[in-house]
N, C-alpha and C. Protein backbone atom coordinates (compact mmCIF):
# COMPACT_ATOMS: atom_id res chain seq x y z
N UNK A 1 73.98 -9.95 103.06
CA UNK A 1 75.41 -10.01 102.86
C UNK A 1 75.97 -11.20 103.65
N UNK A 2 77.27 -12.02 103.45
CA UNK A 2 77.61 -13.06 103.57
C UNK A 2 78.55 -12.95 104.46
N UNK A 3 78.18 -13.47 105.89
CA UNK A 3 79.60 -12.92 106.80
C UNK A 3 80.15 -14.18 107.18
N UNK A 4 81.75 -14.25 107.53
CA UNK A 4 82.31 -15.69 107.91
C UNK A 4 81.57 -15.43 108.93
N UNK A 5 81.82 -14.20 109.62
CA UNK A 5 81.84 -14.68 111.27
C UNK A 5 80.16 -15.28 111.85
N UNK A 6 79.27 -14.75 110.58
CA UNK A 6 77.92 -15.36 111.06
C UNK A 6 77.27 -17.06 110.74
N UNK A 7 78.19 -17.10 109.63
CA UNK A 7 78.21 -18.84 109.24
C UNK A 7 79.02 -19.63 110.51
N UNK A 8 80.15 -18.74 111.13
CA UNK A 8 80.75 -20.07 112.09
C UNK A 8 79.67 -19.86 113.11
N UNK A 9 79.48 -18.47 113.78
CA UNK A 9 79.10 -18.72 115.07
C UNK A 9 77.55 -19.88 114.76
N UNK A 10 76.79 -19.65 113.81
CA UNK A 10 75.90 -20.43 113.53
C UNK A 10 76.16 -22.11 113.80
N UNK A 11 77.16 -22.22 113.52
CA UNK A 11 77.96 -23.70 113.28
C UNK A 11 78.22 -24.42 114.72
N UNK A 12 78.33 -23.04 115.73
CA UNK A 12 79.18 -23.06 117.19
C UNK A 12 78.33 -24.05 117.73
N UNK A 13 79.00 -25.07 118.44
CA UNK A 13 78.22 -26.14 119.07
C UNK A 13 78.47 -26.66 120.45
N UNK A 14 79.15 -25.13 121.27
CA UNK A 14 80.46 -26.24 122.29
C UNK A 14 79.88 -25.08 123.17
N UNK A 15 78.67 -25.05 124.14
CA UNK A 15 78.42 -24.20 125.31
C UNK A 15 79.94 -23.67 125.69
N UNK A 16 80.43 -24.73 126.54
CA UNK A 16 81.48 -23.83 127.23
C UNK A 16 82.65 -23.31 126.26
N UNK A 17 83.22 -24.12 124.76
CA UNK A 17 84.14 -22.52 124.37
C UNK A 17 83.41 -21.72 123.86
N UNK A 18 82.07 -21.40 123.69
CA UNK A 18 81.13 -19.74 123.82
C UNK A 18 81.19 -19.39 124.75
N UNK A 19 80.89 -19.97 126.15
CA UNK A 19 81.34 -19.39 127.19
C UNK A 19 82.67 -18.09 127.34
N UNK A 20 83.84 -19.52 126.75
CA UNK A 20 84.76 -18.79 126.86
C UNK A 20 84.98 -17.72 125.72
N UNK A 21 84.57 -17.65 124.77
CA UNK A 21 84.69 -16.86 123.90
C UNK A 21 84.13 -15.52 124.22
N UNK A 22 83.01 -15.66 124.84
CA UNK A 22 81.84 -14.73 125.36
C UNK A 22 83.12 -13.65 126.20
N UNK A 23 84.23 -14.46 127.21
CA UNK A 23 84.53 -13.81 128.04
C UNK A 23 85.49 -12.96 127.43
N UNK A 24 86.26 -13.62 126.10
CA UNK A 24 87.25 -12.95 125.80
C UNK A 24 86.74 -11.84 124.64
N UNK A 25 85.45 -11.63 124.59
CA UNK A 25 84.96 -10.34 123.79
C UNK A 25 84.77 -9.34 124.91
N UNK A 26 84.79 -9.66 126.21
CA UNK A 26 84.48 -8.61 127.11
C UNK A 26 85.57 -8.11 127.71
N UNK A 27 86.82 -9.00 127.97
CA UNK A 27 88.03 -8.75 127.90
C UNK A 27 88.32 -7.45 127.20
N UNK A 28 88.44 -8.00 125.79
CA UNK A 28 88.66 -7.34 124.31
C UNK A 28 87.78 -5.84 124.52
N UNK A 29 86.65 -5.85 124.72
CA UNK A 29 86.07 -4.73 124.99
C UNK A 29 86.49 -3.72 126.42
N UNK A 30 87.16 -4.01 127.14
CA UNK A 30 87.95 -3.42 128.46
C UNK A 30 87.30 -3.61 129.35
N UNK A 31 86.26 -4.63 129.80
CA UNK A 31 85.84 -4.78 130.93
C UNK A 31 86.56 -5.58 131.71
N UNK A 32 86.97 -5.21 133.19
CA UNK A 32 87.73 -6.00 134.21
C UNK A 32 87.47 -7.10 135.06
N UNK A 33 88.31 -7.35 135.39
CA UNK A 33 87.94 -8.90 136.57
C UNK A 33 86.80 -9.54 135.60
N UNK A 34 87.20 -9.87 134.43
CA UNK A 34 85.94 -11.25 134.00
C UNK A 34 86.38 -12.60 134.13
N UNK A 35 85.23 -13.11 134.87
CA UNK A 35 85.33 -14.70 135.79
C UNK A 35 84.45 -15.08 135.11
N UNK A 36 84.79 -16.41 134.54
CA UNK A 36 84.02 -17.53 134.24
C UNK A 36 83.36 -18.26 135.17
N UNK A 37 81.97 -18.64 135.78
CA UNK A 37 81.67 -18.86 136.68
C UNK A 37 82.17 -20.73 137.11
N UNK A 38 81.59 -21.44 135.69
CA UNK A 38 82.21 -22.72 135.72
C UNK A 38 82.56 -23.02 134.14
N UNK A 39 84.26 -22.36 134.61
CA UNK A 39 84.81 -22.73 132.87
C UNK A 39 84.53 -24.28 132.77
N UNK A 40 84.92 -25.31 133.26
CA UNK A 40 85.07 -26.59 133.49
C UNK A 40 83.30 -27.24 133.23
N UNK A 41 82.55 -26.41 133.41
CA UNK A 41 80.96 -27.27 133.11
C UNK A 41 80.55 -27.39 134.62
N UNK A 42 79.45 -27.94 134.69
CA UNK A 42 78.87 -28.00 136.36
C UNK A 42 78.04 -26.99 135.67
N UNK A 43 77.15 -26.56 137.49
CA UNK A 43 76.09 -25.81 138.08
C UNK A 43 76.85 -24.66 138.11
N UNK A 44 76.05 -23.18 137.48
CA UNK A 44 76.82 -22.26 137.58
C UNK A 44 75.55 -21.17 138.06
N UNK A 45 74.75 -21.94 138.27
CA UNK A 45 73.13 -21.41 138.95
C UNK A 45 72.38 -20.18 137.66
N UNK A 46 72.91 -20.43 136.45
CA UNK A 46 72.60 -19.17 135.14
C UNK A 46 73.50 -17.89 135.01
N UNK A 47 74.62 -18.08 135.94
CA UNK A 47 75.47 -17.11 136.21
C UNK A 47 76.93 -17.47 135.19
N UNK A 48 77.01 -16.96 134.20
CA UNK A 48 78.08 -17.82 133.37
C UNK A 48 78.93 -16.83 133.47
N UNK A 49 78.94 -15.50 133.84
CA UNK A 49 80.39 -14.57 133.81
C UNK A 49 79.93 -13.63 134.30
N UNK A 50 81.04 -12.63 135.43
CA UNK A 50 80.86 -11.86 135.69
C UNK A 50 82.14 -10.66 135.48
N UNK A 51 81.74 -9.68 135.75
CA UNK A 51 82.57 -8.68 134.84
C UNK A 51 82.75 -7.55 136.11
N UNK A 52 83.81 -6.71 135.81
CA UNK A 52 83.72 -5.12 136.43
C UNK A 52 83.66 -4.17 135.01
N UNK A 53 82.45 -2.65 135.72
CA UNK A 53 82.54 -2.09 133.99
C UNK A 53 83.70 -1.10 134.57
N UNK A 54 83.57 -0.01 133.46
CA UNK A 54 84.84 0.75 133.64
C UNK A 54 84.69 1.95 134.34
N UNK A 55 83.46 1.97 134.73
CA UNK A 55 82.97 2.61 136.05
C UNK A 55 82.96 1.88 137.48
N UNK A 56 83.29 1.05 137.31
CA UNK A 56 82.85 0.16 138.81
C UNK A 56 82.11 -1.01 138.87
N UNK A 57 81.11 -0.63 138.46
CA UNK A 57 79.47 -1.23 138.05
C UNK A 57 80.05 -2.69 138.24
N UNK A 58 79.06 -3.48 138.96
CA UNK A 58 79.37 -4.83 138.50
C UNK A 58 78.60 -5.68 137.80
N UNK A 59 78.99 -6.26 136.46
CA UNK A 59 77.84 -7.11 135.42
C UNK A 59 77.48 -8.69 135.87
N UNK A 60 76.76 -9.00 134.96
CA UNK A 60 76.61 -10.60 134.96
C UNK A 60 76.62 -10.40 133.37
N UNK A 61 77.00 -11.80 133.12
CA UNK A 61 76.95 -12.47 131.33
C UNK A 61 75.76 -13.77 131.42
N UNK A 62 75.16 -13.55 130.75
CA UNK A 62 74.44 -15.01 131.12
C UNK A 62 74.27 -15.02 129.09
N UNK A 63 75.15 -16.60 128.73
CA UNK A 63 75.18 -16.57 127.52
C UNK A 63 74.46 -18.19 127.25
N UNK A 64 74.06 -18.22 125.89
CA UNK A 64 73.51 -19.71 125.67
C UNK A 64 73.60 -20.14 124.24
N UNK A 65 73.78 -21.19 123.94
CA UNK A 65 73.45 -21.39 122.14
C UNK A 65 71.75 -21.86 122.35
N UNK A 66 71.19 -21.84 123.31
CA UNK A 66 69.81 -22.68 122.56
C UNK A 66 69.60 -21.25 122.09
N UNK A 67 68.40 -21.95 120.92
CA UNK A 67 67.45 -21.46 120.66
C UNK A 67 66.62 -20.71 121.25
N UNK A 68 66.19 -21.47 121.89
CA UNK A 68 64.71 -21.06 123.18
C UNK A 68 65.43 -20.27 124.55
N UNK A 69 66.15 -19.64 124.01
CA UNK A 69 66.95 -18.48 125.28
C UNK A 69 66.08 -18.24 126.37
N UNK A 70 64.90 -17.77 125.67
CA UNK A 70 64.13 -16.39 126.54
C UNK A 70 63.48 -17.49 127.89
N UNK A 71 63.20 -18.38 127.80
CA UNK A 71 62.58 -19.09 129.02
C UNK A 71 63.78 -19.12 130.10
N UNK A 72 65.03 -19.80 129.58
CA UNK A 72 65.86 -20.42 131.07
C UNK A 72 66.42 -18.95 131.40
N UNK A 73 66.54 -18.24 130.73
CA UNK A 73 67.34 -17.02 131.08
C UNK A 73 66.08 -16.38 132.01
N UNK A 74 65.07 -16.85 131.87
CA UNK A 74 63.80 -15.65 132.47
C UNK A 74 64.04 -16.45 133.93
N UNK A 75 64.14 -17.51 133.59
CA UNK A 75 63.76 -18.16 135.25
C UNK A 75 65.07 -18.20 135.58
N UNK A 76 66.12 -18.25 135.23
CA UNK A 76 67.42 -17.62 135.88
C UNK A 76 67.36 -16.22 136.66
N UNK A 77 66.82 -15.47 135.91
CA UNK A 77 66.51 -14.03 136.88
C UNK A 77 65.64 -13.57 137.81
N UNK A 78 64.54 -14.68 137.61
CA UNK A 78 63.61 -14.98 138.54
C UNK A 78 64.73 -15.24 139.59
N UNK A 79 64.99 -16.58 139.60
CA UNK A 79 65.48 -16.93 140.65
C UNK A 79 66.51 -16.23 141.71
N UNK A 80 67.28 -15.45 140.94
CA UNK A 80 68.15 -14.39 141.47
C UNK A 80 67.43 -13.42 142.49
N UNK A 81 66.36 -12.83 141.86
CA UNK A 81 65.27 -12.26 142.43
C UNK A 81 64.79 -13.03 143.43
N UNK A 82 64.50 -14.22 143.78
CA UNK A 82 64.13 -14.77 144.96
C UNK A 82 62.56 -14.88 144.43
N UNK A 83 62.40 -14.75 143.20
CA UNK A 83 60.82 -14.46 142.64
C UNK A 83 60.26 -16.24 142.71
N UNK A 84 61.56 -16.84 142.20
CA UNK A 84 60.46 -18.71 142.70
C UNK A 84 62.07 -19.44 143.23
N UNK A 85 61.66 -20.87 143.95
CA UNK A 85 63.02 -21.24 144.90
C UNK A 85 62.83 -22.77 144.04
């Protein structure tokens, strides 16, 4: 089946307004305090948003257009982990 919304996001070419878009679906969904880590671009160390849930809980967003997600996102969490420096 033929969706707009899957032809644009396909089309989407602009990291940071996915970024920002990213934040305003979590918004939209009722999660609180969501911070863009670096709306502006820069080093955001794989940390692109963070959230409060509606329990407390506190999230991370880590969003990307590549393709090849699964590598930088892995060594993003590595690194968080202190697993490589």
């Amino acid at each position: 089946m033929y969706s707009k919304t899957i032809n644009y996001l396909e089309k989407f070419d602009n990291q940071h307004d996915f970024e920002r878009m990213s934040a305003d679906i979590l918004n939209a969904l009722g999660y609180k305090d969501v911070v863009l880590i670096a709306p502006r671009g820069g080093s955001d160390g794989g940390k692109d948003i963070t959230f409060t849930t509606e329990s407390g809980g506190k999230g991370l967003g880590c969003v990307t257009l590549r393709k090849d997600y699964n590598g930088p996102i892995t060594r993003d969490q590595k690194k968080r982990l202190g697993k490589i420096h």
